[in-house]
C-alpha atoms as a PDB file:
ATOM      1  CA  UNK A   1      87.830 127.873  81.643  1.00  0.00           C
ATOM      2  CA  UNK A   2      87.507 129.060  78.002  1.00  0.00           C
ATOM      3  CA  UNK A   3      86.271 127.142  74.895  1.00  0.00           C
ATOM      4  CA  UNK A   4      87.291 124.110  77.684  1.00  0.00           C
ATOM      5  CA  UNK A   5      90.744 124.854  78.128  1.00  0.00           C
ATOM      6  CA  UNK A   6      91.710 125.323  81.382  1.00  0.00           C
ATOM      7  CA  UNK A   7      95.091 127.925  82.426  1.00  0.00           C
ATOM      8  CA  UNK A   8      97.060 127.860  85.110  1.00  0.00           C
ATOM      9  CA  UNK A   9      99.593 130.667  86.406  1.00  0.00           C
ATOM     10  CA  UNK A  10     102.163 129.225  88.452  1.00  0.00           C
ATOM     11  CA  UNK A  11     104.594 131.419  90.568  1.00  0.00           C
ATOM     12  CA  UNK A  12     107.459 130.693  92.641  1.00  0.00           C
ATOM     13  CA  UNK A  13     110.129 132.202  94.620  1.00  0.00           C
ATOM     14  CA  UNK A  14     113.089 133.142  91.960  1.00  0.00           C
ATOM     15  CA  UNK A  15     115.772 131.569  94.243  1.00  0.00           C
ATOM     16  CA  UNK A  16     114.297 128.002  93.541  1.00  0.00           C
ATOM     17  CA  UNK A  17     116.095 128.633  90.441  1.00  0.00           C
ATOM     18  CA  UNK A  18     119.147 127.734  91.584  1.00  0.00           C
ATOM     19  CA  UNK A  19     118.121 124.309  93.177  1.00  0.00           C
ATOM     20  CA  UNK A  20     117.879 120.804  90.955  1.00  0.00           C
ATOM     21  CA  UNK A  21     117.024 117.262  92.131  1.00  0.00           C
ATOM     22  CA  UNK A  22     118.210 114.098  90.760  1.00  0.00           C
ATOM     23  CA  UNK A  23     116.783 110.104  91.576  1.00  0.00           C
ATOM     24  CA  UNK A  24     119.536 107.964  91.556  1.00  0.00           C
ATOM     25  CA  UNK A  25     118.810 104.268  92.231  1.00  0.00           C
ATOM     26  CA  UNK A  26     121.520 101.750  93.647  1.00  0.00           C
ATOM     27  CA  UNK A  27     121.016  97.796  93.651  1.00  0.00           C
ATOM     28  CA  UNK A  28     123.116  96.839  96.382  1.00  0.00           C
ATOM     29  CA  UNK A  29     122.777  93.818  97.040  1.00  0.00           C
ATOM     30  CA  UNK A  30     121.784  90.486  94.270  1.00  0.00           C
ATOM     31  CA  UNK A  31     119.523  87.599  96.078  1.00  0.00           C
ATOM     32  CA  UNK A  32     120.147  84.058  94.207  1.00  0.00           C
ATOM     33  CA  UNK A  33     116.906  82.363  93.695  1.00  0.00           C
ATOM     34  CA  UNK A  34     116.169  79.370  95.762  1.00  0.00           C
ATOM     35  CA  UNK A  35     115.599  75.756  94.425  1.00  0.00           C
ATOM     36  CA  UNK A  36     112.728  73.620  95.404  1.00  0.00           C
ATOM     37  CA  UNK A  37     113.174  70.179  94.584  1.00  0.00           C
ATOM     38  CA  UNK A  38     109.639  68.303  94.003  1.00  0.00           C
ATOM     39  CA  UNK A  39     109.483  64.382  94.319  1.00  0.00           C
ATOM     40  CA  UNK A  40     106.626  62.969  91.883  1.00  0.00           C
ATOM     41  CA  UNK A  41     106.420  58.878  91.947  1.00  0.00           C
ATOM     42  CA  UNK A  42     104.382  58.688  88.497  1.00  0.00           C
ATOM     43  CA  UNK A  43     107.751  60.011  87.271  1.00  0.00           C
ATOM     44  CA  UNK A  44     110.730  57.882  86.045  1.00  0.00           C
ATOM     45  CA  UNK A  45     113.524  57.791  88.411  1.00  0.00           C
ATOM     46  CA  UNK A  46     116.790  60.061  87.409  1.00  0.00           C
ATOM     47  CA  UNK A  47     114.356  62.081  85.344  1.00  0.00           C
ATOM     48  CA  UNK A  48     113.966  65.921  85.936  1.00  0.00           C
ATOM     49  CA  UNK A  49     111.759  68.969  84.743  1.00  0.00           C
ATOM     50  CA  UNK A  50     112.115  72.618  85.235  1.00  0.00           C
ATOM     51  CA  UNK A  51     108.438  73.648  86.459  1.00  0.00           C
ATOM     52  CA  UNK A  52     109.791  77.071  87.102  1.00  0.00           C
ATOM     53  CA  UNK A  53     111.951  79.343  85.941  1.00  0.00           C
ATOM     54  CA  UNK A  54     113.695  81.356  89.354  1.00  0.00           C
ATOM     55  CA  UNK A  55     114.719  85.075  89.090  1.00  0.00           C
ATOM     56  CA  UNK A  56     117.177  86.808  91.254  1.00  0.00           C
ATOM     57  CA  UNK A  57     115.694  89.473  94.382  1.00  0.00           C
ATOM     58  CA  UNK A  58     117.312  92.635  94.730  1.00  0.00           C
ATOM     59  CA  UNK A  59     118.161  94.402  97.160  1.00  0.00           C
ATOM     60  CA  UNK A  60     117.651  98.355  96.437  1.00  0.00           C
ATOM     61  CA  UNK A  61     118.053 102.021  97.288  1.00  0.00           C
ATOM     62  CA  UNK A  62     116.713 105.145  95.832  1.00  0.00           C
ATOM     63  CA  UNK A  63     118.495 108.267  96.861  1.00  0.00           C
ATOM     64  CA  UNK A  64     117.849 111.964  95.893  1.00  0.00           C
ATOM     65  CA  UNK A  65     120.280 114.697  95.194  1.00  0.00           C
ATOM     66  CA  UNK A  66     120.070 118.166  95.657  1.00  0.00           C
ATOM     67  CA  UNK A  67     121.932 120.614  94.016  1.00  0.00           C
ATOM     68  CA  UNK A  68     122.178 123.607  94.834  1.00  0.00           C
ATOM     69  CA  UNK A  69     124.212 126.282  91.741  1.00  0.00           C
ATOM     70  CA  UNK A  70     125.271 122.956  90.327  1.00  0.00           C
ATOM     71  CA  UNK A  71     127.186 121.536  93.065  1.00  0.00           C
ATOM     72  CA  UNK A  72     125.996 119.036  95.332  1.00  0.00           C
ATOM     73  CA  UNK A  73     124.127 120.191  98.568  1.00  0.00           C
ATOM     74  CA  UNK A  74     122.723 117.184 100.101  1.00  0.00           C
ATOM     75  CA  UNK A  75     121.055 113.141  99.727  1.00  0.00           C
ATOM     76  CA  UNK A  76     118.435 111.856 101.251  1.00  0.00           C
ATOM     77  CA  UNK A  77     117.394 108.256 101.202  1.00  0.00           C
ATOM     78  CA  UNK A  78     113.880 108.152 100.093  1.00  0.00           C
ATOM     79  CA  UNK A  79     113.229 104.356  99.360  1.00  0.00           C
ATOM     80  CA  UNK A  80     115.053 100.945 100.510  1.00  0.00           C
ATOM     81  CA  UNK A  81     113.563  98.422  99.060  1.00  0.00           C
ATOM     82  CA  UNK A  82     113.275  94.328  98.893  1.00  0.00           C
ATOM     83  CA  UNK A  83     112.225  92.858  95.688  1.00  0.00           C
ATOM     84  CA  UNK A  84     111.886  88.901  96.699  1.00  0.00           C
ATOM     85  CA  UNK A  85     113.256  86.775  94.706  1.00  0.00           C
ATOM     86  CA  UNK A  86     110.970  83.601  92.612  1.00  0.00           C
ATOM     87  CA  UNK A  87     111.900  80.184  93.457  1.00  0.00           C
ATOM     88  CA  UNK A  88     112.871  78.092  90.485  1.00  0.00           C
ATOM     89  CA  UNK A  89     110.840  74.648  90.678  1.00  0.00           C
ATOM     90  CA  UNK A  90     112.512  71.231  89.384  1.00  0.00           C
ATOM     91  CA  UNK A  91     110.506  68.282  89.932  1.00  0.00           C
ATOM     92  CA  UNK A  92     112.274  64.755  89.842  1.00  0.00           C
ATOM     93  CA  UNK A  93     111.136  61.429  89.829  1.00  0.00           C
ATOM     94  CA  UNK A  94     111.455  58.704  91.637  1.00  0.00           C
ATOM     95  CA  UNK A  95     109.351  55.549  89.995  1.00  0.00           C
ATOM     96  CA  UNK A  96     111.564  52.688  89.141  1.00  0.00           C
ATOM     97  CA  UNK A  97     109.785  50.640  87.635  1.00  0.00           C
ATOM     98  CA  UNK A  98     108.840  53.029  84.384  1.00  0.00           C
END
């Protein structure tokens, strides 16, 4: 260290030169949110209310590529994941007599 920078020499084989990597990410597959229906009796019948807002789940891969003098050499699936998806959330009622 010197007046508290801090240097670092890194060295490498010259022929890793000639190799890239790329991410590429794939959603495969689109999960429609479920709906869960909640009954409240202090509630007018017939009327409804969104409690929650649902999102979609996905279903996703993450692949890398190598290249190798700009041509491709080789993927490799490095992640496959599940995102859930969120519930949307209506509630209904069902008093009658409001």
């Amino acid at each position: 260290m010197h007046y508290n920078n801090l240097y670092v020499n890194i060295y490498s084989n010259s022929a890793l030169n000639k190799k890239t990597y790329s991410l590429t990410s794939n959603v495969y597959e689109t999960i429609s949110p479920p709906v869960e229906y909640i009954l409240q009796s202090n509630i007018k019948e017939g009327k409804t209310y969104a409690i929650q807002k649902g999102s979609p789940g996905y279903k996703v891969r993450v692949t890398r590529n190598t290249y190798i003098d700009n041509s491709l050499y080789s993927q490799e699936t490095i992640s496959d994941d599940y995102y859930e998806p969120v519930s949307e959330i209506i509630t209904t009622g069902t008093n009658k007599s409001k």
